[in-house]
N, C-alpha and C. Protein backbone atom coordinates (compact mmCIF):
# COMPACT_ATOMS: atom_id res chain seq x y z
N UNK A 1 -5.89 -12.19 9.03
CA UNK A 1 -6.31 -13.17 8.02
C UNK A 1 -5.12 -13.49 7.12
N UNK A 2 -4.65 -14.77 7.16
CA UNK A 2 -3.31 -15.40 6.32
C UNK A 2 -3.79 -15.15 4.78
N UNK A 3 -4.53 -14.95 4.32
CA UNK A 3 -4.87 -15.48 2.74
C UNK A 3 -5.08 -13.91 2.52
N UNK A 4 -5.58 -12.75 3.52
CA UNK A 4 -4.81 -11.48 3.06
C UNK A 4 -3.56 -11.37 3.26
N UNK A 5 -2.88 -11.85 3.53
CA UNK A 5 -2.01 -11.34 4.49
C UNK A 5 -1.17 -12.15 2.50
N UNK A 6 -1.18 -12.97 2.40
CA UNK A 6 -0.72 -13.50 1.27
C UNK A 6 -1.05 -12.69 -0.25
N UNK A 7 -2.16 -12.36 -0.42
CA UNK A 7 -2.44 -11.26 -1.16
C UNK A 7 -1.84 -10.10 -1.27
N UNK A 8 -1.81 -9.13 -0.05
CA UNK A 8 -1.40 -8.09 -0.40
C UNK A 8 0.09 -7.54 -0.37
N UNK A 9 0.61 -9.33 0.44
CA UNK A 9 2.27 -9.30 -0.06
C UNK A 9 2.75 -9.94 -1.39
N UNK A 10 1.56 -9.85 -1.93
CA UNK A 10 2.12 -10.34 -3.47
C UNK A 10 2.65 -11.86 -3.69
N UNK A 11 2.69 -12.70 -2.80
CA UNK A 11 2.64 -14.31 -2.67
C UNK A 11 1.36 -14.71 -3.62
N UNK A 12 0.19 -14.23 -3.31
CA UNK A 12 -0.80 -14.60 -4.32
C UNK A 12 -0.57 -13.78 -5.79
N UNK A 13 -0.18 -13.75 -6.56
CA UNK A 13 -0.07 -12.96 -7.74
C UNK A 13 -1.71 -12.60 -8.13
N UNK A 14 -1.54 -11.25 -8.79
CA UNK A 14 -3.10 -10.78 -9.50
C UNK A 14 -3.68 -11.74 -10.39
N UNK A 15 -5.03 -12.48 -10.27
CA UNK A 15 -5.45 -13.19 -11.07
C UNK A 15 -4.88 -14.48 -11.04
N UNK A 16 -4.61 -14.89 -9.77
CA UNK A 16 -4.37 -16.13 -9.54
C UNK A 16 -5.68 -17.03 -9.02
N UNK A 17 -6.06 -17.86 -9.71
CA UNK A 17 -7.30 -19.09 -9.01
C UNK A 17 -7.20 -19.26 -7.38
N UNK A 18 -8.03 -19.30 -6.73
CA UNK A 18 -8.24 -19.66 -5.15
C UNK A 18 -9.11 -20.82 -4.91
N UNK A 19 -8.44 -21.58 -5.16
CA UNK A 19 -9.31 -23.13 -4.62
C UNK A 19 -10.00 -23.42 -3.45
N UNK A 20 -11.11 -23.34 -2.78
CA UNK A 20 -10.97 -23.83 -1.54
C UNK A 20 -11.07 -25.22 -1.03
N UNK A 21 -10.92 -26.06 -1.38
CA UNK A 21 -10.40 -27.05 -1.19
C UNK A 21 -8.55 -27.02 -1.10
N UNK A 22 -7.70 -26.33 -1.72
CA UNK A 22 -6.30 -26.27 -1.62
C UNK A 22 -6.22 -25.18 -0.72
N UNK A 23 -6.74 -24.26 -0.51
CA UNK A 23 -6.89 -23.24 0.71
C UNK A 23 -6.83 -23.97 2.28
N UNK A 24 -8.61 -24.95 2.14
CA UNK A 24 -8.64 -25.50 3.65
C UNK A 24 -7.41 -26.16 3.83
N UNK A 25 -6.85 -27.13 3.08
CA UNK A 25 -5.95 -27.89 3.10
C UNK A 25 -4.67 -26.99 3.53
N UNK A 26 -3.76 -25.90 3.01
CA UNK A 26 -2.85 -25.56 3.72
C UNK A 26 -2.77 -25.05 4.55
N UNK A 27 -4.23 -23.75 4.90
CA UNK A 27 -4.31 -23.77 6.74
C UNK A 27 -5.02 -24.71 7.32
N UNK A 28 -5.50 -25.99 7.42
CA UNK A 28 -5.55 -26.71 8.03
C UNK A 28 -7.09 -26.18 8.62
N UNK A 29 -8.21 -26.31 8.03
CA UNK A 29 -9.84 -25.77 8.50
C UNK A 29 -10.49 -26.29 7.72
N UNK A 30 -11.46 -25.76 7.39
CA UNK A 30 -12.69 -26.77 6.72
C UNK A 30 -12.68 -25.47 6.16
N UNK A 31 -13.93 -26.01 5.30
CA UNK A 31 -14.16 -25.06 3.91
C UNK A 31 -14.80 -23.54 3.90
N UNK A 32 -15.54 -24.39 5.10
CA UNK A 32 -16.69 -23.14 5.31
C UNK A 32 -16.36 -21.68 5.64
N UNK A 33 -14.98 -21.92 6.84
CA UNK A 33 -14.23 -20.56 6.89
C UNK A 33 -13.52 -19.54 5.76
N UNK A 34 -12.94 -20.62 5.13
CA UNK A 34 -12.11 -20.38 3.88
C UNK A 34 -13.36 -19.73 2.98
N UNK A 35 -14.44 -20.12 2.49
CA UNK A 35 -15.60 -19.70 2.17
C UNK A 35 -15.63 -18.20 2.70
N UNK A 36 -15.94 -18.09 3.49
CA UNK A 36 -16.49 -16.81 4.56
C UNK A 36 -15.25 -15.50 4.71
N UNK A 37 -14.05 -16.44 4.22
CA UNK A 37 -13.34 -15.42 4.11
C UNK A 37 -12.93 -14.52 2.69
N UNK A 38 -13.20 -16.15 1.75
CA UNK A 38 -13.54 -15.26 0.49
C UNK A 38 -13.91 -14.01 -0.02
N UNK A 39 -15.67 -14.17 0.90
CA UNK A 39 -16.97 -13.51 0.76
C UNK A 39 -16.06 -12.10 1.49
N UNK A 40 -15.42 -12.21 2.62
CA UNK A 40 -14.91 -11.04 3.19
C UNK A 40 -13.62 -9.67 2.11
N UNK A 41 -13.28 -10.80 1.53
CA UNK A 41 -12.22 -10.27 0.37
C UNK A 41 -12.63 -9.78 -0.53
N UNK A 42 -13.53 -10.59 -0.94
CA UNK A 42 -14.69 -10.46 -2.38
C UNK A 42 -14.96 -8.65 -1.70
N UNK A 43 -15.49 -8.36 -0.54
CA UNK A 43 -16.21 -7.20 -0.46
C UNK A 43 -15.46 -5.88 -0.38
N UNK A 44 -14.02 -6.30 0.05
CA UNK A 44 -12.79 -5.76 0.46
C UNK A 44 -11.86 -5.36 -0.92
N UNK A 45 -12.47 -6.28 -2.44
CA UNK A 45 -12.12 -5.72 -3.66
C UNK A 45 -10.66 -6.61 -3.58
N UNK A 46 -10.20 -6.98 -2.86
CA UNK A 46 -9.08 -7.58 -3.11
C UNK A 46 -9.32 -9.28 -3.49
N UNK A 47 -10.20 -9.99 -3.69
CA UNK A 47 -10.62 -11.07 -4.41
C UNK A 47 -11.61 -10.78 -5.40
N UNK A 48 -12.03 -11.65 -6.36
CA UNK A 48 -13.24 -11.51 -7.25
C UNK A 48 -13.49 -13.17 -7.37
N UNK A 49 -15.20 -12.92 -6.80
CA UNK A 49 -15.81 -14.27 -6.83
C UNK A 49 -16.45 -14.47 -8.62
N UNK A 50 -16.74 -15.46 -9.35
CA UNK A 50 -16.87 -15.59 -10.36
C UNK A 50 -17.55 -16.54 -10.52
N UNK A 51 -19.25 -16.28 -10.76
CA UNK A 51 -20.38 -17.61 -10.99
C UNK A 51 -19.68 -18.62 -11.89
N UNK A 52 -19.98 -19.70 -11.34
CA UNK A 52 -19.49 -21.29 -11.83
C UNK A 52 -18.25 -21.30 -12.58
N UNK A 53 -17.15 -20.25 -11.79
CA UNK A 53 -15.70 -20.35 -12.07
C UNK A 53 -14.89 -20.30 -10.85
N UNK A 54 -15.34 -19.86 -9.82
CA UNK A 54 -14.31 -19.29 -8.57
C UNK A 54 -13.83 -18.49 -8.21
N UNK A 55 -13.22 -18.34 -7.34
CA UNK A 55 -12.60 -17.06 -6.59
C UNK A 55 -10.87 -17.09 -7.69
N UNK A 56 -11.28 -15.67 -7.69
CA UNK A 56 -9.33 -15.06 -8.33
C UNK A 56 -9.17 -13.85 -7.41
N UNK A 57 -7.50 -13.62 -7.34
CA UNK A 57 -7.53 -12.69 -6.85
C UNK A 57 -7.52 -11.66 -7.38
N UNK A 58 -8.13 -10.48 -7.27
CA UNK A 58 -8.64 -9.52 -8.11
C UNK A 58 -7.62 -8.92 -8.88
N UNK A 59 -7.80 -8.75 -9.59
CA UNK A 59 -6.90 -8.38 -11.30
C UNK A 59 -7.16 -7.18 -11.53
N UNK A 60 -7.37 -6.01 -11.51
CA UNK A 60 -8.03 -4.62 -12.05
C UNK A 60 -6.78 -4.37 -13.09
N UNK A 61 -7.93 -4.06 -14.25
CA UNK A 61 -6.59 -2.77 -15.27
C UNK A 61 -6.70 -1.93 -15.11
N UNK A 62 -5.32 -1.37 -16.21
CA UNK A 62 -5.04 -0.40 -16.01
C UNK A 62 -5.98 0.88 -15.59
N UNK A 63 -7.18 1.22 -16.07
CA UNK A 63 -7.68 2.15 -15.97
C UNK A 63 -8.02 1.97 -14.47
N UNK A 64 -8.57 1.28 -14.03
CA UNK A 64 -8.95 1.20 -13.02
C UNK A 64 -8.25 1.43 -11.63
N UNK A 65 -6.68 0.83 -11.79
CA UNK A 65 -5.47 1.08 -10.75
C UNK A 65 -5.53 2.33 -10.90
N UNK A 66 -5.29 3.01 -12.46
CA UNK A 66 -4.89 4.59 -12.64
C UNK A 66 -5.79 5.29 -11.69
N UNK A 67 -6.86 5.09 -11.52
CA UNK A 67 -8.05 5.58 -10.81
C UNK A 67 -8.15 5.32 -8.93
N UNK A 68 -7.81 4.18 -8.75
CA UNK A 68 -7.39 3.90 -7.72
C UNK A 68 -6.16 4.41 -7.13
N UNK A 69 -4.93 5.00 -7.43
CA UNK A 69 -4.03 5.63 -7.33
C UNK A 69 -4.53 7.32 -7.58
N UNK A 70 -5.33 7.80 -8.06
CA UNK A 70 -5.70 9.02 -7.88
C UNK A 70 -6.29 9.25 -6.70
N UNK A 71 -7.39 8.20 -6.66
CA UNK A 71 -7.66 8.16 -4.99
C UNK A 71 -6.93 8.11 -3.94
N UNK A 72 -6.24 7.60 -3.77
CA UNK A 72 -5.28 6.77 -3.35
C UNK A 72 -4.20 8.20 -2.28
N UNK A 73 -4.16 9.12 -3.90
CA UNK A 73 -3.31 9.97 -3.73
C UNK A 73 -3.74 11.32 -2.86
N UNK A 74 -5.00 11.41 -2.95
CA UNK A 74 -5.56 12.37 -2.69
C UNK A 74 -6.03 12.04 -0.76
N UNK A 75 -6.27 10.54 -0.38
CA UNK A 75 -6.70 10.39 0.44
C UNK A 75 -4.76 10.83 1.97
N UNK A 76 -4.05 10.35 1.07
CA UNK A 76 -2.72 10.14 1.67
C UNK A 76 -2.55 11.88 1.86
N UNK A 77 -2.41 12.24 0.77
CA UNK A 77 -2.24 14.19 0.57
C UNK A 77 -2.92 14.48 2.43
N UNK A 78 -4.10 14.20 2.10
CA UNK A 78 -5.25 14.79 3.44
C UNK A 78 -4.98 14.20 4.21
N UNK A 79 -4.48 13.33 4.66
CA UNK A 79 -3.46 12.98 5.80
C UNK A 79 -2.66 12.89 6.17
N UNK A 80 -1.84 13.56 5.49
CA UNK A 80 -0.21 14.38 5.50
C UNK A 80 -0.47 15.61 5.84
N UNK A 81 -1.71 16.41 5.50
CA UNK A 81 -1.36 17.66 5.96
C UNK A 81 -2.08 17.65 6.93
N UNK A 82 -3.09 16.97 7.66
CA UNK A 82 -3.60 16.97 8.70
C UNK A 82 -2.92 16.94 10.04
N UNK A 83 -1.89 16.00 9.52
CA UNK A 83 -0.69 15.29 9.97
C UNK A 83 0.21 16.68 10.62
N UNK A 84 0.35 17.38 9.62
CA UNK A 84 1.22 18.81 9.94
C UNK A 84 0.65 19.19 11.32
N UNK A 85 -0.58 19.46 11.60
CA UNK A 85 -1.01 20.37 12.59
C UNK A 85 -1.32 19.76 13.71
N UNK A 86 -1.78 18.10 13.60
CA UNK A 86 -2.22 17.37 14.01
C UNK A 86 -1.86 16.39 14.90
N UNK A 87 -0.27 16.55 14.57
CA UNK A 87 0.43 14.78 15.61
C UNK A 87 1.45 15.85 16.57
N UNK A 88 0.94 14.59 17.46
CA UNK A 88 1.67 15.12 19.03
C UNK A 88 3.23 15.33 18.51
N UNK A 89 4.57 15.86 19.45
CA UNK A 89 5.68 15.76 19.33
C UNK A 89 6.46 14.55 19.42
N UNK A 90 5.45 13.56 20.40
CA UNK A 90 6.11 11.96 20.37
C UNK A 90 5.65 11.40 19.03
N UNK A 91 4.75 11.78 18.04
CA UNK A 91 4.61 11.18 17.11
C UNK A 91 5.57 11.90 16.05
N UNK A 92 6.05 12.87 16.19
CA UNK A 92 6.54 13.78 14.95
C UNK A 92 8.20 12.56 15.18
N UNK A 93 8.79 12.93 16.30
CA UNK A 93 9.69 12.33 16.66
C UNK A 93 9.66 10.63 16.60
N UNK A 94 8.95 10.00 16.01
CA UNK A 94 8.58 8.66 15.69
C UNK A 94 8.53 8.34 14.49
N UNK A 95 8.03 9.48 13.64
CA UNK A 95 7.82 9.21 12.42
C UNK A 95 9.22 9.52 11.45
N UNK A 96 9.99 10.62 12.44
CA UNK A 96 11.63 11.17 12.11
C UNK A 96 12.27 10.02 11.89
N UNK A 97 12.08 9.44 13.11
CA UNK A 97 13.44 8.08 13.28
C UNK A 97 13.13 7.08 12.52
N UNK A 98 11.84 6.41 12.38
CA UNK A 98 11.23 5.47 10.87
C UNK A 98 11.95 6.01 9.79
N UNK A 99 11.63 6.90 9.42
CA UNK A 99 12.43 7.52 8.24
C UNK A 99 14.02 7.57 8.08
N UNK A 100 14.62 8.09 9.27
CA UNK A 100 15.95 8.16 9.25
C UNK A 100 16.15 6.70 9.32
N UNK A 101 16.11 5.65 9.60
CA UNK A 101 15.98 4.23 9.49
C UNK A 101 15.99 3.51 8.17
N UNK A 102 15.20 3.91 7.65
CA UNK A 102 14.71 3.28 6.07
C UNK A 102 15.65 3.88 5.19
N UNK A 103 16.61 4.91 5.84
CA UNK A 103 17.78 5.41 4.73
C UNK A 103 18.66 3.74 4.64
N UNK A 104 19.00 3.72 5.89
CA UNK A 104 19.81 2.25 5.72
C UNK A 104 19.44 1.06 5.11
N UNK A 105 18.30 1.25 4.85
CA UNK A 105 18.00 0.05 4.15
C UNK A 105 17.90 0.48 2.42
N UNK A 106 17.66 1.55 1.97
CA UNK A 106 18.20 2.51 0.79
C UNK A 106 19.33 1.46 0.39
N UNK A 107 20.10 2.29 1.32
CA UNK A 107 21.62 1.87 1.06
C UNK A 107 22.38 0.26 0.98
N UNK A 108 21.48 -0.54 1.55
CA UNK A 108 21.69 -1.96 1.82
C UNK A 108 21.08 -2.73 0.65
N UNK A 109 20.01 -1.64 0.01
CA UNK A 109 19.17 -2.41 -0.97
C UNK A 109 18.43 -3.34 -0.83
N UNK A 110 17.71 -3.19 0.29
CA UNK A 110 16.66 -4.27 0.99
C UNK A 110 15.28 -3.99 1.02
N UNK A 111 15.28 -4.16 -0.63
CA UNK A 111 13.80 -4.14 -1.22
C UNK A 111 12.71 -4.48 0.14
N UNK A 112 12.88 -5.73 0.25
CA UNK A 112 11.57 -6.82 1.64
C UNK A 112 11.51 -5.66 2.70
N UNK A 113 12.79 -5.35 3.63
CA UNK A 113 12.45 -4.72 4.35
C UNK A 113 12.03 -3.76 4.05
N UNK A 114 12.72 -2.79 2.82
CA UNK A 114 12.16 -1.09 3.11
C UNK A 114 10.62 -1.38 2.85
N UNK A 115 10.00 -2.50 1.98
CA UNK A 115 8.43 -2.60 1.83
C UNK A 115 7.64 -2.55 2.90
N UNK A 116 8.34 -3.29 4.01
CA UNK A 116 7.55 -3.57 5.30
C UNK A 116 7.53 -1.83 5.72
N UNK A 117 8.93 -1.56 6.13
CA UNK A 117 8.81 -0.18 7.03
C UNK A 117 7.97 1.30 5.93
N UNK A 118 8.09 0.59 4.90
CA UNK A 118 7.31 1.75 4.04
C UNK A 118 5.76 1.69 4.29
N UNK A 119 5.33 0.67 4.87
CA UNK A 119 3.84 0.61 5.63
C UNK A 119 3.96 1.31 6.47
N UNK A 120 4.45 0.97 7.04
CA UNK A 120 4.52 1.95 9.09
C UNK A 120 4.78 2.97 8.40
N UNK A 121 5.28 3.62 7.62
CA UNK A 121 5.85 4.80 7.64
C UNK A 121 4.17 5.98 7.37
N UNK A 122 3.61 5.15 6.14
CA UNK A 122 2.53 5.70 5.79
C UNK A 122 1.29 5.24 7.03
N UNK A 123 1.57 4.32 7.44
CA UNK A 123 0.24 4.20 8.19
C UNK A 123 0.54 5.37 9.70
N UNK A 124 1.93 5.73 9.61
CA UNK A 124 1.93 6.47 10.95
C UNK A 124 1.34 7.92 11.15
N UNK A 125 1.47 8.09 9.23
CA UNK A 125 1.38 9.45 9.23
C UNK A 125 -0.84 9.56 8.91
N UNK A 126 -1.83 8.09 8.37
CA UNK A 126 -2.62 7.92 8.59
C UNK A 126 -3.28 8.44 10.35
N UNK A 127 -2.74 7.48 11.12
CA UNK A 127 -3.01 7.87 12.28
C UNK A 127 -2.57 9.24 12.53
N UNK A 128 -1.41 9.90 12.31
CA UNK A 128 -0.95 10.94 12.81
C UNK A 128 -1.96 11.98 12.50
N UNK A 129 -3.23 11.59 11.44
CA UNK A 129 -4.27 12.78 10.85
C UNK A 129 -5.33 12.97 12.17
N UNK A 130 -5.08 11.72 13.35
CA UNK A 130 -6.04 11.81 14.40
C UNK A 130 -7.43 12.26 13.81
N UNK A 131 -7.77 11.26 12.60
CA UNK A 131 -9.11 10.85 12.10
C UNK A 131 -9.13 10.12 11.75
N UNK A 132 -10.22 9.19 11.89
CA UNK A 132 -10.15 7.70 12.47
C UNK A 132 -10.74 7.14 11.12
N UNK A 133 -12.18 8.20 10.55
CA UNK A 133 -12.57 7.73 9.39
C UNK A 133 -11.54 7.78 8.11
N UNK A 134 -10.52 8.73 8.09
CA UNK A 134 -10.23 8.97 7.02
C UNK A 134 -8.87 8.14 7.13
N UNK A 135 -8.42 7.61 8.22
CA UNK A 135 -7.41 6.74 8.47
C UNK A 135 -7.81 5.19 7.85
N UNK A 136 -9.25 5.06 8.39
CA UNK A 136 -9.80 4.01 7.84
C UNK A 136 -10.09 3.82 6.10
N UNK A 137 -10.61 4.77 5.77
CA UNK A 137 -10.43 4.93 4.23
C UNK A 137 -9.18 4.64 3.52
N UNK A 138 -8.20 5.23 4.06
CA UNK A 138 -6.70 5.28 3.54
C UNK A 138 -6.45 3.47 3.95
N UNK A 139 -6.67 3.48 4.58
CA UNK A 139 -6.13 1.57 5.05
C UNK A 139 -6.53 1.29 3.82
N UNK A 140 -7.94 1.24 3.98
CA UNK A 140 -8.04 0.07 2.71
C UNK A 140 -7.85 0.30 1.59
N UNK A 141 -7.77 1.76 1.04
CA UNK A 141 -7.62 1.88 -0.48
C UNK A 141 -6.04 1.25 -0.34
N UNK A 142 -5.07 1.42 0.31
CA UNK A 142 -3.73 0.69 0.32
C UNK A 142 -4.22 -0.54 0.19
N UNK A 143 -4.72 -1.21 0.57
CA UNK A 143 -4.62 -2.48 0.64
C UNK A 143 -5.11 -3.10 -0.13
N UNK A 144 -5.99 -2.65 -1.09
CA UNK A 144 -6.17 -2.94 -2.38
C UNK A 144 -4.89 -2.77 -3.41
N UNK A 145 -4.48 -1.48 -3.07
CA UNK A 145 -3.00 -1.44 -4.24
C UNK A 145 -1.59 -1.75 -3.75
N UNK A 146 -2.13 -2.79 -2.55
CA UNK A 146 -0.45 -3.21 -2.23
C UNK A 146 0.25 -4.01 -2.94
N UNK A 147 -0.60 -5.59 -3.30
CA UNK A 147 0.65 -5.90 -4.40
C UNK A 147 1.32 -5.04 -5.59
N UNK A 148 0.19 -3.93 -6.51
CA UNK A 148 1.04 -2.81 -7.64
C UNK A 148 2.23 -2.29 -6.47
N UNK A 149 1.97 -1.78 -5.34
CA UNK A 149 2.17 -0.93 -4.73
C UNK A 149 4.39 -1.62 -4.35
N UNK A 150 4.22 -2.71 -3.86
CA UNK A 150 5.02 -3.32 -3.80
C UNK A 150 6.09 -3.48 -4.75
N UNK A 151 5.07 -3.63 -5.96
CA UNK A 151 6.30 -3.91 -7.49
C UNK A 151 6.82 -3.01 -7.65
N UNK A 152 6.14 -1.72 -7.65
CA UNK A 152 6.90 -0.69 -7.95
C UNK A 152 8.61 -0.36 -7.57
N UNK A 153 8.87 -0.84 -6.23
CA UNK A 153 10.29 -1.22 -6.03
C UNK A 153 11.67 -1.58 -6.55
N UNK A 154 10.81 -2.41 -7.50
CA UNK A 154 11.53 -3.00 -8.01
C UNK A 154 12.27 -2.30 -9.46
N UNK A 155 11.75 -1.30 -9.66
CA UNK A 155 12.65 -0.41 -10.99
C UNK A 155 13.78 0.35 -10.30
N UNK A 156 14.10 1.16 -11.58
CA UNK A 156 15.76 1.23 -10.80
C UNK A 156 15.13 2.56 -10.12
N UNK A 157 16.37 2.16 -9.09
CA UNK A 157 16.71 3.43 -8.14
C UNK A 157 15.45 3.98 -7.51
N UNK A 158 14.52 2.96 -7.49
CA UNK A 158 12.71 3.52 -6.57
C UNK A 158 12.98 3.50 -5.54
N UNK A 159 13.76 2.92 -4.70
CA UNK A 159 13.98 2.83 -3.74
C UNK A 159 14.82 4.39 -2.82
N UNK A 160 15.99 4.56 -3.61
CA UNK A 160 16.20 5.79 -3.04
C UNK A 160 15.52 7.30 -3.47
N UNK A 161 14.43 6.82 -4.48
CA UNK A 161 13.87 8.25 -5.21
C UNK A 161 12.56 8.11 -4.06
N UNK A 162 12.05 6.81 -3.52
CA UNK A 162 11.17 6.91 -2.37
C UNK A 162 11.45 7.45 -1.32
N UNK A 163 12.33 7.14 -0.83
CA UNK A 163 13.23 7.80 0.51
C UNK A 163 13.68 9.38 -0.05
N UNK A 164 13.57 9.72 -1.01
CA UNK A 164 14.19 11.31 -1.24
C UNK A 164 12.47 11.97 -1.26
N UNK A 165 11.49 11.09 -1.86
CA UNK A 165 10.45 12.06 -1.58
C UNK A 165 9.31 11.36 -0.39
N UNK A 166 9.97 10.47 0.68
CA UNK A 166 9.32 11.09 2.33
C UNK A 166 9.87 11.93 2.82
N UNK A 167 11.37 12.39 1.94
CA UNK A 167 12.07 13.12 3.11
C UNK A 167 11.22 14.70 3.00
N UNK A 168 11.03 15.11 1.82
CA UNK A 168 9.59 16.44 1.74
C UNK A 168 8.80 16.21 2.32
N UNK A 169 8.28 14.87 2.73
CA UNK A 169 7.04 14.83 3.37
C UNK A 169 6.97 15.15 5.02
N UNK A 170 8.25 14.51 5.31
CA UNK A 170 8.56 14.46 6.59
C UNK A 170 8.90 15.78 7.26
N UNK A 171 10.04 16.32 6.11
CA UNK A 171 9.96 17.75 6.86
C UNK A 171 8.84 18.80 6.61
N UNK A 172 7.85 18.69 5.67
CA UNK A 172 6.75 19.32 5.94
C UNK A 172 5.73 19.41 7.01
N UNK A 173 5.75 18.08 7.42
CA UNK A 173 5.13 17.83 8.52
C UNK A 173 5.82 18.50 10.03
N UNK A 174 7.40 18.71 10.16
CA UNK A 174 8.18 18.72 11.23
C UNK A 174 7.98 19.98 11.05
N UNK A 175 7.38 20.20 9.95
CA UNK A 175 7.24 22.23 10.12
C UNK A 175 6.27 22.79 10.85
N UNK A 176 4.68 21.95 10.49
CA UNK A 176 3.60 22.25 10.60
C UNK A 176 3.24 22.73 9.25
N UNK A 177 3.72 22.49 8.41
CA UNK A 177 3.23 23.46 6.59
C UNK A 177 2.73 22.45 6.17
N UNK A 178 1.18 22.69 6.76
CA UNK A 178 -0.23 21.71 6.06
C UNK A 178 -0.10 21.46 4.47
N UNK A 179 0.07 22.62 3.91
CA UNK A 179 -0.32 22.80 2.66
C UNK A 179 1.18 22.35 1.94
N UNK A 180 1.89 21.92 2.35
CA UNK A 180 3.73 21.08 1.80
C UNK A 180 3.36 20.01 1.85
N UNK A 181 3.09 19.98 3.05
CA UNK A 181 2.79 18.16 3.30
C UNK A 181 1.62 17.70 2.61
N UNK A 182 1.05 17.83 2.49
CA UNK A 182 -0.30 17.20 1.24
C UNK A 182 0.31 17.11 -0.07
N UNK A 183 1.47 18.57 -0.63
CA UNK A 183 1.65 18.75 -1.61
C UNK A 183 2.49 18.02 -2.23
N UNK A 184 3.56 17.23 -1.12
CA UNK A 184 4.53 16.48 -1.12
C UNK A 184 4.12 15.14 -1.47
N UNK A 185 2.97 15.00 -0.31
CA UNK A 185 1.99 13.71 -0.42
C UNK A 185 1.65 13.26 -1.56
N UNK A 186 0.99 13.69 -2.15
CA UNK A 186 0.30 13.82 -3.82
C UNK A 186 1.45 13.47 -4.57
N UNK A 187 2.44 14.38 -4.59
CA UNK A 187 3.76 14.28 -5.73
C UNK A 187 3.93 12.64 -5.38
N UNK A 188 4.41 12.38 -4.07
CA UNK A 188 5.15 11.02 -4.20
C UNK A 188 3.89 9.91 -4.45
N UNK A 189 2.91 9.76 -3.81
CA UNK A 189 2.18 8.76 -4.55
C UNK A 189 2.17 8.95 -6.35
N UNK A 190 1.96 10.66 -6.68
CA UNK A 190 1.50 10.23 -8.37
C UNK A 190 3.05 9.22 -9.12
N UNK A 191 4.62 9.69 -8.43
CA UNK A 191 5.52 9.17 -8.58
C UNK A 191 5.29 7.70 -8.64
N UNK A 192 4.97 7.52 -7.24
CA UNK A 192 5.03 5.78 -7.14
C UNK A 192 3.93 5.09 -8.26
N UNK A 193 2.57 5.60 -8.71
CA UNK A 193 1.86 5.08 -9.54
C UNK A 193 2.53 5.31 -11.35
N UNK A 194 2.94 6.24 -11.26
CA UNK A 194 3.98 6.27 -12.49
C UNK A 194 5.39 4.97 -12.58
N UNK A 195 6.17 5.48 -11.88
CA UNK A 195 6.76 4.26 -11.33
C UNK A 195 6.53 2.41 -12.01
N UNK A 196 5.05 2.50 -11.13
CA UNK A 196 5.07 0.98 -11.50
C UNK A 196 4.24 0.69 -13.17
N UNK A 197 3.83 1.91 -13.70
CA UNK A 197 3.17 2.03 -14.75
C UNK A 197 4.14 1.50 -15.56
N UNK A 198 5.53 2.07 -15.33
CA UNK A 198 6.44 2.33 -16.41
C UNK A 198 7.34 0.64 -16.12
N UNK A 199 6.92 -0.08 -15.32
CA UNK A 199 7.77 -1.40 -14.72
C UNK A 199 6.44 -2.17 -15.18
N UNK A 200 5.28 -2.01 -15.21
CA UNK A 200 4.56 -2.99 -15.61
C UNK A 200 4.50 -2.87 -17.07
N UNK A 201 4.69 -1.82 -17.98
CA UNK A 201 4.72 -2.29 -19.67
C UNK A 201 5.57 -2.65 -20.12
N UNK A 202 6.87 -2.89 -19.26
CA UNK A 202 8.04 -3.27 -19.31
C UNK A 202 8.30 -4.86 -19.13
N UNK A 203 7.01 -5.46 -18.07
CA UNK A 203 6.88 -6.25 -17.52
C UNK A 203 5.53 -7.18 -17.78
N UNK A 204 5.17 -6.60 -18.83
CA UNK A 204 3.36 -6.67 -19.11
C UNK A 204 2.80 -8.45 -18.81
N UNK A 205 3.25 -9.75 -18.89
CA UNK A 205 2.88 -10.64 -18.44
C UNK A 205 2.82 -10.76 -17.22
N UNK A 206 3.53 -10.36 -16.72
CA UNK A 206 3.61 -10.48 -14.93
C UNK A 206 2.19 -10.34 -14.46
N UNK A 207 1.06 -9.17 -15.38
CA UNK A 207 -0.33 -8.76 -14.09
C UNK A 207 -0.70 -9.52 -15.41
């Protein structure tokens, strides 16, 4: 879906109006889909429909992200350490080289990309819990906090303090030490939600 796909790369900003009439019009459909996909977003928490005002894209404060990032944190933890005991050797060795990868882009300072491979990185270690429900849970609470999730980047030096704490994560996992890898897990999400805490009061018109 393009109009998530625009959302949760932060093209739609939080609390931006969604017309559908300017919607059908730039993908090229009629209303009714654009409608239906609303209703799909609306349920997905990443839009908010609004009697006799319209669709925005969902805005949550602070308390509410804070809360969503606790979740957030806890769901990632339990699939990092699941992860430890749990993923084959072709996956351990998959998730190594992603990582050893995203150093170069550290170093290149390529905010766009390391965002992209910082998905795969977490969604590998989702699947790597070889549980399907709790993989599924973890999707979407991300995908509700991907645009915060994204900004966060953008303060100084997040970029290589991200890459210094997958690298705990990663070798916890290459150990099998369930109880590192969750512990690691936890640390770097509460980081990353601190992070953008401290870039959004800095930044406070932006949300």
């Amino acid at each position: 879906m393009r109009l998530a796909e625009a959302i949760v790369t932060g093209r739609l900003a939080p609390g931006s109006a969604l017309d559908e009439v300017q919607i059908a019009t730039e993908y090229a459909v009629s209303r009714t889909p654009v409608r239906e996909a609303l209703r799909q977003l609306s349920s997905s928490g990443l839009v908010e429909i609004r009697p006799h005002r319209g669709a925005v894209v969902a805005k949550p404060d602070m308390g509410q992200l804070h809360d969503m990032f606790v979740v957030m944190a806890e769901l990632e933890a339990l699939c990092a350490a699941l992860s430890a005991v749990a993923m084959t050797p072709s996956e351990r060795m998959a998730l190594d080289t992603l990582h050893r990868s995203m150093a170069g882009l550290v170093h290149q300072g390529d905010l766009g990309a390391y965002s992209v491979a910082n998905v795969e990185f977490h969604v590998a270690i989702y699947r790597g819990s070889h549980n399907s429900y709790l993989a599924e849970l973890a999707s979407a609470t991300r995908r509700r906090l991907a645009p915060f999730r994204r900004a966060q980047f953008e303060g100084r030096d997040r970029l290589a303090k991200s890459h210094h704490e997958h690298d705990a994560v990663v070798q916890a996992i290459q150990r099998g030490d369930s109880e590192r890898a969750g512990s690691a897990m936890r640390n770097h999400i509460g980081l990353a939600a601190r992070a953008w805490e401290v870039l959004s009061n800095e930044a406070r018109p932006r949300f």
